[in-house]
C-alpha atoms as a PDB file:
ATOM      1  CA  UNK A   1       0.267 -15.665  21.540  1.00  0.00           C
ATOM      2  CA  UNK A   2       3.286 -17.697  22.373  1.00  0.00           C
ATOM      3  CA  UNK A   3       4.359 -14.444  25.182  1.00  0.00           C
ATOM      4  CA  UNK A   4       6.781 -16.771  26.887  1.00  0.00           C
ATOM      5  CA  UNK A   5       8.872 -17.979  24.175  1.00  0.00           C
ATOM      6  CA  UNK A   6       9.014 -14.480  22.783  1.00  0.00           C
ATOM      7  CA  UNK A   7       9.726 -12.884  26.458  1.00  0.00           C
ATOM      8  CA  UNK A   8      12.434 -15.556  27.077  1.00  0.00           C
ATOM      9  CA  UNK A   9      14.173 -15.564  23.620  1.00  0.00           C
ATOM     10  CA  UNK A  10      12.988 -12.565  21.878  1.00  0.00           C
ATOM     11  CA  UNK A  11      12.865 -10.172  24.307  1.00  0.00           C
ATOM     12  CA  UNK A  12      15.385  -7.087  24.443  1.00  0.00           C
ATOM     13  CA  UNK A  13      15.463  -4.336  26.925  1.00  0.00           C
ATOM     14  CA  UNK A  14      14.818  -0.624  25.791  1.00  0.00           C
ATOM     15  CA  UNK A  15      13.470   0.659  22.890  1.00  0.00           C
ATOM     16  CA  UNK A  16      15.778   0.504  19.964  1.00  0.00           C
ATOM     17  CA  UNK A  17      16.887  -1.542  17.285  1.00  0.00           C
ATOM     18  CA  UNK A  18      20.488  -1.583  14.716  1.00  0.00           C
ATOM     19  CA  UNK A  19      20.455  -4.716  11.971  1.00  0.00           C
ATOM     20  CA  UNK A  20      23.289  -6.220  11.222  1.00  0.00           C
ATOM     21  CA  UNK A  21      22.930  -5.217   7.674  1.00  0.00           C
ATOM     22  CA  UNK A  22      24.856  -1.078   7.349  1.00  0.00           C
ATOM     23  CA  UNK A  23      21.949  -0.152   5.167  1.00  0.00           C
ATOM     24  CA  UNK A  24      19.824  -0.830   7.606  1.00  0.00           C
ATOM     25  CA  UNK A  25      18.343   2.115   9.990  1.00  0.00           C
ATOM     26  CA  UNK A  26      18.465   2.340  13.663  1.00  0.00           C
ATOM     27  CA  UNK A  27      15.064   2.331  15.135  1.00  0.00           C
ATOM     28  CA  UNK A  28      14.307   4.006  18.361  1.00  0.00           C
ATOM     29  CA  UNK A  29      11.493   5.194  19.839  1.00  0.00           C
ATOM     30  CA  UNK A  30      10.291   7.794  22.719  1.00  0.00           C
ATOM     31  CA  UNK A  31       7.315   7.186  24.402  1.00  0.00           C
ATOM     32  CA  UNK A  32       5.496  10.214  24.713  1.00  0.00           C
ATOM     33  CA  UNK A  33       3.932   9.253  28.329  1.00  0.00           C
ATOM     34  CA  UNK A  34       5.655   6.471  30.014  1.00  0.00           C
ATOM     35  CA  UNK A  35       2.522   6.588  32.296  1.00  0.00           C
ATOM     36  CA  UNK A  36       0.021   5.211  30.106  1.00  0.00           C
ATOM     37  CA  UNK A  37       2.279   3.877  27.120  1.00  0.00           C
ATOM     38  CA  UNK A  38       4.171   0.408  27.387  1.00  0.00           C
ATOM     39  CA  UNK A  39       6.221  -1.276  24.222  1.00  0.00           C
ATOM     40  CA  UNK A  40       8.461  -4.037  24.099  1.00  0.00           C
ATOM     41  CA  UNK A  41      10.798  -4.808  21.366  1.00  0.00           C
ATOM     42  CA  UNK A  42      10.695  -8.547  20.176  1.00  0.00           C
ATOM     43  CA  UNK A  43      14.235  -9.276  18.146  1.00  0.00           C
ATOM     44  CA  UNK A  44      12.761 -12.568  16.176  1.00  0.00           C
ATOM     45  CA  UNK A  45      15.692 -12.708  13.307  1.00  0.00           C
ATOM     46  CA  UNK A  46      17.855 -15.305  14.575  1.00  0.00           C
ATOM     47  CA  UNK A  47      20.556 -13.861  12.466  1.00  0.00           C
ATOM     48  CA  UNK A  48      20.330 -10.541  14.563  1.00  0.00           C
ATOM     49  CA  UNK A  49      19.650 -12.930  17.909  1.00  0.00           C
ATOM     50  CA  UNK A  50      20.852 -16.029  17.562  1.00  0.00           C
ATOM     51  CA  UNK A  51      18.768 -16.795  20.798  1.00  0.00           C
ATOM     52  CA  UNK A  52      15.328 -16.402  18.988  1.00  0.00           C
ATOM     53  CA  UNK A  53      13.201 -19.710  18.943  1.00  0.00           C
ATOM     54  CA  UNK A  54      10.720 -17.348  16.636  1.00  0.00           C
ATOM     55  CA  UNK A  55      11.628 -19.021  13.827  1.00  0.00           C
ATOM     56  CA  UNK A  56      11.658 -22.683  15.082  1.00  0.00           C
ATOM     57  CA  UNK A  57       7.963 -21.626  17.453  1.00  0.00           C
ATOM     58  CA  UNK A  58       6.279 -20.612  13.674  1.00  0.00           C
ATOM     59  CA  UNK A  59       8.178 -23.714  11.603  1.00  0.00           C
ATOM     60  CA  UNK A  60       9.645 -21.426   9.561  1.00  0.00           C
ATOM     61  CA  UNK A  61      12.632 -23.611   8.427  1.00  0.00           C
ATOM     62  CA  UNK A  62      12.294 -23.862   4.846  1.00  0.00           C
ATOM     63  CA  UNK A  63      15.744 -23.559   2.881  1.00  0.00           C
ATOM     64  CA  UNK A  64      15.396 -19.332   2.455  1.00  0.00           C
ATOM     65  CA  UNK A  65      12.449 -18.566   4.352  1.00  0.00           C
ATOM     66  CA  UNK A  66      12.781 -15.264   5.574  1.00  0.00           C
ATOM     67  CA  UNK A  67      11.600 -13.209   8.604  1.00  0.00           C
ATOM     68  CA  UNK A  68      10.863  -9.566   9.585  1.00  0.00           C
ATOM     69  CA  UNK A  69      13.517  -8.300  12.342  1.00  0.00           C
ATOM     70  CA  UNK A  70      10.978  -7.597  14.862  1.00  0.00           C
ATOM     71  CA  UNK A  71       8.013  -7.389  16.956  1.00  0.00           C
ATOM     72  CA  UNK A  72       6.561  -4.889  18.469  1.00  0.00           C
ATOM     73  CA  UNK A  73       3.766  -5.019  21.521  1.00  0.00           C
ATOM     74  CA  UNK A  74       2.941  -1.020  22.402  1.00  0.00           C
ATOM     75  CA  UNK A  75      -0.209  -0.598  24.753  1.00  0.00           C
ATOM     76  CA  UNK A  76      -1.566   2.553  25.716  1.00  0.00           C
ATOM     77  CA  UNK A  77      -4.229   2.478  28.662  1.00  0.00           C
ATOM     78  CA  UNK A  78      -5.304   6.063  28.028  1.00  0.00           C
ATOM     79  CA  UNK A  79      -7.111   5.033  24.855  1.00  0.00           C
ATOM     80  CA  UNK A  80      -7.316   1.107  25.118  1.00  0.00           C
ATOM     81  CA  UNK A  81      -4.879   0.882  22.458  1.00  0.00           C
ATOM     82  CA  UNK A  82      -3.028  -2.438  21.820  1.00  0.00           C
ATOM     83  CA  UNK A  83      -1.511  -3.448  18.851  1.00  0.00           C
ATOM     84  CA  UNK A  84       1.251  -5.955  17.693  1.00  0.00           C
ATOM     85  CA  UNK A  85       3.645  -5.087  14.942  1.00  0.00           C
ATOM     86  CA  UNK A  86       6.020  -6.687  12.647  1.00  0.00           C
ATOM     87  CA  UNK A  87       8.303  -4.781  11.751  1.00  0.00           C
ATOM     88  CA  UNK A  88      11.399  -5.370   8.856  1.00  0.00           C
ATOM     89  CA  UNK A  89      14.550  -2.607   8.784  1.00  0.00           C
ATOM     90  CA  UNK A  90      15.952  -2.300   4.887  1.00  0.00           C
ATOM     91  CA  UNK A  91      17.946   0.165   2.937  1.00  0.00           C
ATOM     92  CA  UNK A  92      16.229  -0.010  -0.389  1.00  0.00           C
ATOM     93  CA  UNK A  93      15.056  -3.875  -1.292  1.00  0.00           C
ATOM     94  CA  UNK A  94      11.528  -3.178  -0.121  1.00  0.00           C
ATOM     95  CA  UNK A  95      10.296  -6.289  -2.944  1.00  0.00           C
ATOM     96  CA  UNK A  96      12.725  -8.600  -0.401  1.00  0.00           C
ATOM     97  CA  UNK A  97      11.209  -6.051   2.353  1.00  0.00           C
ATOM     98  CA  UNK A  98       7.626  -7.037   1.826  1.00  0.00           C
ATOM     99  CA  UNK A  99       7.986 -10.923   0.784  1.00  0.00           C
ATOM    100  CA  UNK A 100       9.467 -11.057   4.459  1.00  0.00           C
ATOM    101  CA  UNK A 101       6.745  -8.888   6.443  1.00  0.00           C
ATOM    102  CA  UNK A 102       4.260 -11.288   4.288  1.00  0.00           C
ATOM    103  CA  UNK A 103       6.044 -14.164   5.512  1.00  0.00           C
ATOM    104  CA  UNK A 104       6.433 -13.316   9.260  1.00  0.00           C
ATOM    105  CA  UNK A 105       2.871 -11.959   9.138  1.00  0.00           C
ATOM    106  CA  UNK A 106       1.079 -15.380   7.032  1.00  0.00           C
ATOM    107  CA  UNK A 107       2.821 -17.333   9.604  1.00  0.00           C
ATOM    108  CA  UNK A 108       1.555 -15.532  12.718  1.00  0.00           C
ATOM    109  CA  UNK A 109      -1.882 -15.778  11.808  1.00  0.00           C
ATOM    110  CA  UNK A 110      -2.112 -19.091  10.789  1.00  0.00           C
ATOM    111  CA  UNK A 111      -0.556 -20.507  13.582  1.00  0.00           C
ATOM    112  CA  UNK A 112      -3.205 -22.146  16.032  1.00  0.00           C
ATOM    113  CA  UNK A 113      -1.491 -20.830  19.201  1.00  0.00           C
ATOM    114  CA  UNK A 114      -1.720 -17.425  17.711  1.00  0.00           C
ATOM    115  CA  UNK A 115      -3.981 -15.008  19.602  1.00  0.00           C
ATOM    116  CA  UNK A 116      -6.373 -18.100  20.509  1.00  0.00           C
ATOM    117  CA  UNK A 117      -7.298 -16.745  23.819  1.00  0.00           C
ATOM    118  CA  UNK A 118      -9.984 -13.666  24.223  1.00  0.00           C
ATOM    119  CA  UNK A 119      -7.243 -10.543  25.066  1.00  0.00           C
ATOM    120  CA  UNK A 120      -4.889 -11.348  22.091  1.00  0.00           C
ATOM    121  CA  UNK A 121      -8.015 -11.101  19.533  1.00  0.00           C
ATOM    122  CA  UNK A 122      -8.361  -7.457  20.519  1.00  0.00           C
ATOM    123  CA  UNK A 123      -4.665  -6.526  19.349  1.00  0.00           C
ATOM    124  CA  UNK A 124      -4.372  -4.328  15.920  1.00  0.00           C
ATOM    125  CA  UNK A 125      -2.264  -6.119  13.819  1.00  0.00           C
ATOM    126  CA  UNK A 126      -0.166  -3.668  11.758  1.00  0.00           C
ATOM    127  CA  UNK A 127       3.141  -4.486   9.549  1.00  0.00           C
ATOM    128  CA  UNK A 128       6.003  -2.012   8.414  1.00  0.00           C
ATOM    129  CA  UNK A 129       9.096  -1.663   6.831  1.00  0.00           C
ATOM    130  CA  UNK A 130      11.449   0.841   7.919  1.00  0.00           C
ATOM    131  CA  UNK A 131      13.991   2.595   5.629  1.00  0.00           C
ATOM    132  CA  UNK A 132      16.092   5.772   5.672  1.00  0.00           C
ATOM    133  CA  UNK A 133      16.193   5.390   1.974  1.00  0.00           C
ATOM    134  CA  UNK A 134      12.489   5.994   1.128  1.00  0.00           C
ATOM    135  CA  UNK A 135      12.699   9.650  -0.669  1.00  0.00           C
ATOM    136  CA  UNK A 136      15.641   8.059  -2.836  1.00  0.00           C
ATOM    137  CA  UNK A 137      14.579   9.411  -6.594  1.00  0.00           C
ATOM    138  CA  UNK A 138      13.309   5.940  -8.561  1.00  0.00           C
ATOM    139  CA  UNK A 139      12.673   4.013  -4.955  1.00  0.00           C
ATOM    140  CA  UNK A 140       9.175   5.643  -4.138  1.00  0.00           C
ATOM    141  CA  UNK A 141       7.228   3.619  -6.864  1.00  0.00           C
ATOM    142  CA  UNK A 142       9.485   0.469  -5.836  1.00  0.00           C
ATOM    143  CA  UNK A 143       8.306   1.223  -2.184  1.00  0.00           C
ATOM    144  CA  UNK A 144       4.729   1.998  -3.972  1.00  0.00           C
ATOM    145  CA  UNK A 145       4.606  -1.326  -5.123  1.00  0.00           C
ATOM    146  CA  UNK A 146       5.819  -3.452  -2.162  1.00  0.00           C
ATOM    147  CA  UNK A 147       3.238  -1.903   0.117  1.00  0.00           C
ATOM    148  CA  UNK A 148       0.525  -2.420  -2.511  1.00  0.00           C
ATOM    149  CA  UNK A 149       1.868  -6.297  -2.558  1.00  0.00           C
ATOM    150  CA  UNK A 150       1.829  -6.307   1.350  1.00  0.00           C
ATOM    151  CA  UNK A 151      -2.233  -4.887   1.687  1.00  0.00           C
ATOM    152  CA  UNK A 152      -2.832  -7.315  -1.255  1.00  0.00           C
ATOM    153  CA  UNK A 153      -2.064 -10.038   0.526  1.00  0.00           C
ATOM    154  CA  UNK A 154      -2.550  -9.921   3.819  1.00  0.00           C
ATOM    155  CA  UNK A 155      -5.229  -8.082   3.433  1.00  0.00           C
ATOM    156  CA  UNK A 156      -4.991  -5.411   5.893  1.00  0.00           C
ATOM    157  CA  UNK A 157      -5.968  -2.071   6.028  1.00  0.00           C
ATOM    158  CA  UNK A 158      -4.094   0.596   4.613  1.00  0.00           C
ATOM    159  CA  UNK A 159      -3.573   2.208   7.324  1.00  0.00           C
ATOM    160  CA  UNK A 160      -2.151  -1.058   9.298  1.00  0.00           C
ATOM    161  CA  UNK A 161       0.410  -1.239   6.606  1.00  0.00           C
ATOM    162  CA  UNK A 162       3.108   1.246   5.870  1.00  0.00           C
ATOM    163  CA  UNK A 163       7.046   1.586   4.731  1.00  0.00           C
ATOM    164  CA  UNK A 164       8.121   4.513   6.880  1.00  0.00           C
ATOM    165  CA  UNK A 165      11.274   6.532   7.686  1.00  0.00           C
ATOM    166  CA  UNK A 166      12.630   5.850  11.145  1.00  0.00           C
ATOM    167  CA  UNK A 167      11.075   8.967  12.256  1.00  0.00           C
ATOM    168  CA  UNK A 168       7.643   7.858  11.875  1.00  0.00           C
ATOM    169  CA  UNK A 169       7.769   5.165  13.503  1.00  0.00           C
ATOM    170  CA  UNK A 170       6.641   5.971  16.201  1.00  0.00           C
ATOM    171  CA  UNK A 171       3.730   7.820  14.790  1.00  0.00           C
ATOM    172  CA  UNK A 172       2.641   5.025  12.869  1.00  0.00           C
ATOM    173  CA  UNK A 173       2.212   2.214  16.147  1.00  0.00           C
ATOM    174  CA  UNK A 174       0.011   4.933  17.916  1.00  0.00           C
ATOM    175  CA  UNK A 175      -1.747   5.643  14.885  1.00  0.00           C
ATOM    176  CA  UNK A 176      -1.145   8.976  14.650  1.00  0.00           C
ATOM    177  CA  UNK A 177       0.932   9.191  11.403  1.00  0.00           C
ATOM    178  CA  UNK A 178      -0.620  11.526   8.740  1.00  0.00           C
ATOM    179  CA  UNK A 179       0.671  10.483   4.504  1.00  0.00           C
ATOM    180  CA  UNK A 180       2.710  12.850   2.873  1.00  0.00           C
ATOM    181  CA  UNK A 181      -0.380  13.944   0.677  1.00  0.00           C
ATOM    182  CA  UNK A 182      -2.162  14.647   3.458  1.00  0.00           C
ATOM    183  CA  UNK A 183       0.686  16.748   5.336  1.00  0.00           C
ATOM    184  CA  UNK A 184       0.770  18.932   1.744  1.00  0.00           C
ATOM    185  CA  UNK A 185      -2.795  19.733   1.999  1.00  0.00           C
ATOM    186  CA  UNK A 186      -2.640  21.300   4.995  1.00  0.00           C
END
């Protein structure tokens, strides 16, 4: 994993994140034990950070390629936990939403320098797209069918994949997010 580029162009300090874009939520994020839990935010849109060499690093300069707005590294030592997440901030265009966590995520992985040594192999790889806009009446199926797209083709898990409200973000990099359906059956 190309660390140093991201640490040196990508890297911002703290644990929050505002697009550009108004319609865009603010992400932020509490660690619940800053003992054992580490995360590091990883701007990679060089429209939101014009110093990001993400997009040059992957060769993603086709005319309209698009990228996610972040990366996320969280660790936790407690449980061995370490995952890597791209992550894409949207009001309600979650089709444009999950063509660009496809993108970001296709190019990761097939890049050689990508997780080629022993430690990077052992990250989860998860993908999201966060939106205040989710419980909009006539946007769930749209969001419905842009995760479905996303787990289609990349192939993850279900659980590795998810368009959440800012509020569960955090949940969902530790793993500990529970589905609506699930939270009614309780």
């Amino acid at each position: 994993m190309p660390f140093n580029m991201l640490v040196t162009s990508c890297y911002v300090q703290g644990t929050s994140f505002k697009d550009k874009d108004p319609n865009s939520p603010k992400v932020s994020i509490q660690l619940k034990d800053s003992n054992s839990e580490k995360i590091l935010f990883f701007v990679i849109d060089d429209e939101n950070n014009p110093k990001s060499k993400f997009r040059e690093f992957f060769n993603m300069k086709g005319s309209g390629e698009k990228i996610c707005d972040l990366l996320v590294y969280y660790s936790n030592d407690s449980n061995g936990q370490d995952s890597l997440i791209v992550a894409e901030t949207k009001g309600t265009d979650f089709e444009r939403a999950a063509n660009q966590i496809i993108n970001t995520y296709q190019k990761l992985i097939s890049n050689t320098g990508f997780c080629s040594n022993g430690y990077c192999k052992k990250l989860n790889l998860k993908v999201c797209c966060i939106s205040n806009r989710g419980r909009i009446v006539g946007i769930d199926d749209k969001k419905k069918k842009a995760k479905d797209k996303v787990i289609k083709t990349t192939k993850l898990n279900k659980k590795d994949c998810d368009f959440i409200e800012p509020t569960r973000f955090y949940s969902f990099i530790t793993g500990t997010s529970t589905s609506n359906k699930q939270k009614k059956k309780k």
